[in-house]
N, C-alpha and C. Protein backbone atom coordinates (compact mmCIF):
# COMPACT_ATOMS: atom_id res chain seq x y z
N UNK A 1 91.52 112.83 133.76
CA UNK A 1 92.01 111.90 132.76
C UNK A 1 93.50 111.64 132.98
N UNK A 2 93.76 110.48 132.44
CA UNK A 2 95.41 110.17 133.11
C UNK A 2 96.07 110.96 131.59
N UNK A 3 97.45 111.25 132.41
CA UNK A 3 98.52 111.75 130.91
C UNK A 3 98.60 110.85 130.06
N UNK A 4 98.78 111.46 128.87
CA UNK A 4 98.93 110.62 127.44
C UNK A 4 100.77 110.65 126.79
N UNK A 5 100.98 109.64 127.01
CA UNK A 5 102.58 109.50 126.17
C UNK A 5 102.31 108.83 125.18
N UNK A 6 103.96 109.14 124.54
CA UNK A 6 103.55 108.86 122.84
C UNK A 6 103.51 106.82 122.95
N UNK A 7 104.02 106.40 124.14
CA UNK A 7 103.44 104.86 123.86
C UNK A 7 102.23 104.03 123.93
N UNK A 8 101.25 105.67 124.47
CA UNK A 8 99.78 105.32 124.30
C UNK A 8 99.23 105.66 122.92
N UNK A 9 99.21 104.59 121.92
CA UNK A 9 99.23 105.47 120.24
C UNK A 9 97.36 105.27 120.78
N UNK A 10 96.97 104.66 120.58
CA UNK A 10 95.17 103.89 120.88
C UNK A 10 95.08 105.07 121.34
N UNK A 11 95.63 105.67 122.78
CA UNK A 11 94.70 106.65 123.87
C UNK A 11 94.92 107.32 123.24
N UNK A 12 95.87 108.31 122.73
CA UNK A 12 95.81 109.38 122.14
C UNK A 12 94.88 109.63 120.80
N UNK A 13 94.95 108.27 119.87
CA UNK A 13 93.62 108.62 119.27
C UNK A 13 92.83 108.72 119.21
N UNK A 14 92.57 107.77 120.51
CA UNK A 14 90.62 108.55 120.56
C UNK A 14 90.46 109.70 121.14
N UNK A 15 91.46 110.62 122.03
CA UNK A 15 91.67 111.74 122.09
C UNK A 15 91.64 112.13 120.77
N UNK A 16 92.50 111.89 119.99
CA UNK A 16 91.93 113.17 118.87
C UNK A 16 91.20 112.77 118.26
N UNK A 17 90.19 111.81 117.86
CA UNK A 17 89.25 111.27 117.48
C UNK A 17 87.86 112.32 118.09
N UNK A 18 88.03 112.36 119.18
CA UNK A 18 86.84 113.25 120.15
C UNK A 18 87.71 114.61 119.80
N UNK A 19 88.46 115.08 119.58
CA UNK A 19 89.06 116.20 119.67
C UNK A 19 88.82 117.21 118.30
N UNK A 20 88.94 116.11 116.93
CA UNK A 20 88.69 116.21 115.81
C UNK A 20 87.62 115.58 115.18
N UNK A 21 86.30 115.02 115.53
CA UNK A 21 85.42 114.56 114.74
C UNK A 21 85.11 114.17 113.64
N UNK A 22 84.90 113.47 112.88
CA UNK A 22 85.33 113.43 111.48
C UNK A 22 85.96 113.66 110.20
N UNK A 23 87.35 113.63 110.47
CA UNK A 23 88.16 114.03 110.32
C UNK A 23 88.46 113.28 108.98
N UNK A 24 88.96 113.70 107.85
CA UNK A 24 88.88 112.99 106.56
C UNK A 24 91.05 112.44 106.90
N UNK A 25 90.55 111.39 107.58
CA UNK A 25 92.13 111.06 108.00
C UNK A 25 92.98 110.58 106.46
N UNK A 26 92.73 110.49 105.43
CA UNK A 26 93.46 110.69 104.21
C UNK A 26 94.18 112.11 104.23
N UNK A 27 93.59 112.97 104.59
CA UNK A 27 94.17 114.41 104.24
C UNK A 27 94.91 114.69 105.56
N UNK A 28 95.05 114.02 106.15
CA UNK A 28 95.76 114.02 107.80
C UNK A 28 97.23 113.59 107.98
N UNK A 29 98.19 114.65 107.76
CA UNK A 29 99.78 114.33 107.79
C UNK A 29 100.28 113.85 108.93
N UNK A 30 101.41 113.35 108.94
CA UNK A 30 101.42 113.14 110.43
C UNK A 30 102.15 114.47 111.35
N UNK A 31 102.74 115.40 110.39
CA UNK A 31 103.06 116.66 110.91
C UNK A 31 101.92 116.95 111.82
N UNK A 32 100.53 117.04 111.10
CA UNK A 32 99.34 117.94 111.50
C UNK A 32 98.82 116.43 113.39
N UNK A 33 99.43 115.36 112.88
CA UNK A 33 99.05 114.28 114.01
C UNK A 33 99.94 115.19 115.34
N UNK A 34 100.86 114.91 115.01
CA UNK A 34 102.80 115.83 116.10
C UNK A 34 102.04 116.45 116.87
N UNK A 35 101.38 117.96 115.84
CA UNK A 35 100.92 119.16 115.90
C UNK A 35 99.53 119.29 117.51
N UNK A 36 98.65 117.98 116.97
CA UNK A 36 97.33 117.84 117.53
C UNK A 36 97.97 116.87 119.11
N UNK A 37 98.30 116.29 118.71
CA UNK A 37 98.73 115.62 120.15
C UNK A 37 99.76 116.41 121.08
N UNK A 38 100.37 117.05 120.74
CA UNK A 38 101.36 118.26 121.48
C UNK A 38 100.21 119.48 122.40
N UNK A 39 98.73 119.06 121.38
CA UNK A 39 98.39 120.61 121.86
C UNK A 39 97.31 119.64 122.93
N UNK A 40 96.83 118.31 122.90
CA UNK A 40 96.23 117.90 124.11
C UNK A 40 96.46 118.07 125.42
N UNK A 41 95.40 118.33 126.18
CA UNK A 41 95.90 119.43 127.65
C UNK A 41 96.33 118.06 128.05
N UNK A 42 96.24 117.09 127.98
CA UNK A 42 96.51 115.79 128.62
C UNK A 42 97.77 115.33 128.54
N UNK A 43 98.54 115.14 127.49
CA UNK A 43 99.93 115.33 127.06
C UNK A 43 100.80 115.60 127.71
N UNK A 44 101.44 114.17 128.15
CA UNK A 44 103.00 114.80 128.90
C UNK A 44 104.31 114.46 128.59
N UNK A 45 104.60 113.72 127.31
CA UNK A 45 105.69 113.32 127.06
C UNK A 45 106.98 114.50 126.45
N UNK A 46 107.72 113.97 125.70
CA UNK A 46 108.60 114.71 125.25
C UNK A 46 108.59 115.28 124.07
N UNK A 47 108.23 116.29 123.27
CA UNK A 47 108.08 116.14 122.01
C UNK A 47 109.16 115.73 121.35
N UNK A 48 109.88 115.75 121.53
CA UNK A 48 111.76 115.25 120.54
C UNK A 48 111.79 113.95 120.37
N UNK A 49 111.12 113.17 121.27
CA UNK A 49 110.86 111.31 121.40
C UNK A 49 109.86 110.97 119.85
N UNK A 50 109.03 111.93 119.52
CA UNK A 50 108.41 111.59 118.48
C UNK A 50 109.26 111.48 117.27
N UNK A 51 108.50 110.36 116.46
CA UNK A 51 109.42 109.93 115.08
C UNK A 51 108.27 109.67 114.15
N UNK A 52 108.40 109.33 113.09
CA UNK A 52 107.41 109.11 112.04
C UNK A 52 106.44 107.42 112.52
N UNK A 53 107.24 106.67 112.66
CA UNK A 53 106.73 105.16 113.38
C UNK A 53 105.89 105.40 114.59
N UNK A 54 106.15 106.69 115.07
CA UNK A 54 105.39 106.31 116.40
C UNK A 54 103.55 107.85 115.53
N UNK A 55 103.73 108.37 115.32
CA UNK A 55 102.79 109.03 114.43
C UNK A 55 101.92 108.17 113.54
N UNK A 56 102.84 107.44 112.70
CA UNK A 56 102.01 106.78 111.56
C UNK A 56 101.52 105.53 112.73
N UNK A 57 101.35 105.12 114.04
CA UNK A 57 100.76 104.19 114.69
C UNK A 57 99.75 104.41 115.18
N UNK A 58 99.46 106.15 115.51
CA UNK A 58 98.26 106.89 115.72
C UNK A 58 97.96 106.78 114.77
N UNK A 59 97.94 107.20 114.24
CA UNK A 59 96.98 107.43 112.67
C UNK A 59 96.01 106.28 112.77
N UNK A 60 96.71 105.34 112.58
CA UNK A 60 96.37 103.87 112.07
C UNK A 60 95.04 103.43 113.25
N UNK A 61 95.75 103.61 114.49
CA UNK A 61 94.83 103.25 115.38
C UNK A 61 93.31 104.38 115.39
N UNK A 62 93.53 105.03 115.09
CA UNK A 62 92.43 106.65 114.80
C UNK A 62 91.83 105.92 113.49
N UNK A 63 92.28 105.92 112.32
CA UNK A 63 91.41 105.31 111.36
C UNK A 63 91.00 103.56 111.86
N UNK A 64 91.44 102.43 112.32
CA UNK A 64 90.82 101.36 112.38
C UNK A 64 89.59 101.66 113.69
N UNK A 65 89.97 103.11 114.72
CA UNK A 65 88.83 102.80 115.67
C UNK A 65 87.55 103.63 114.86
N UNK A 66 87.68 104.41 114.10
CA UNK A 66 86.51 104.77 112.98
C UNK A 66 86.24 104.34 111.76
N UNK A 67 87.03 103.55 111.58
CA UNK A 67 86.32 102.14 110.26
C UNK A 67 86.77 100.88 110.60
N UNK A 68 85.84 100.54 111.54
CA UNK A 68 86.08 99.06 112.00
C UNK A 68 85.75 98.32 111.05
N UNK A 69 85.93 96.66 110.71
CA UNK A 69 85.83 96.16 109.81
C UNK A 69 84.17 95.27 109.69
């Protein structure tokens, strides 16, 4: 699998999408997002580059690819 940086918000969520399975993403901080994408063996960016904008873009993309409209 190719490395995941934080400007892949999409790839990384369906990484944790497959990583975390149904995941009640309401109860999902973006601390606990930081947390889960740091620990993907795939993961090669920087953790210090992360900010709340680039977290809350995973999220978003993780909940619209499991409640499509």
């Amino acid at each position: 699998m190719a490395e995941l940086y934080w400007d892949g918000a999409y790839e990384i969520a369906l990484r944790l999408n497959k990583t975390h399975p149904g995941m009640d993403l309401a109860e999902v901080s973006l601390q606990k997002i930081f947390e889960w994408t740091l620990a993907l063996s795939d993961f090669a960016d920087d953790p210090a580059l992360a900010n709340d904008e680039i977290l809350s873009a995973i999220l978003q993309e993780w909940f619209e690819e499991t409640h499509p409209l």
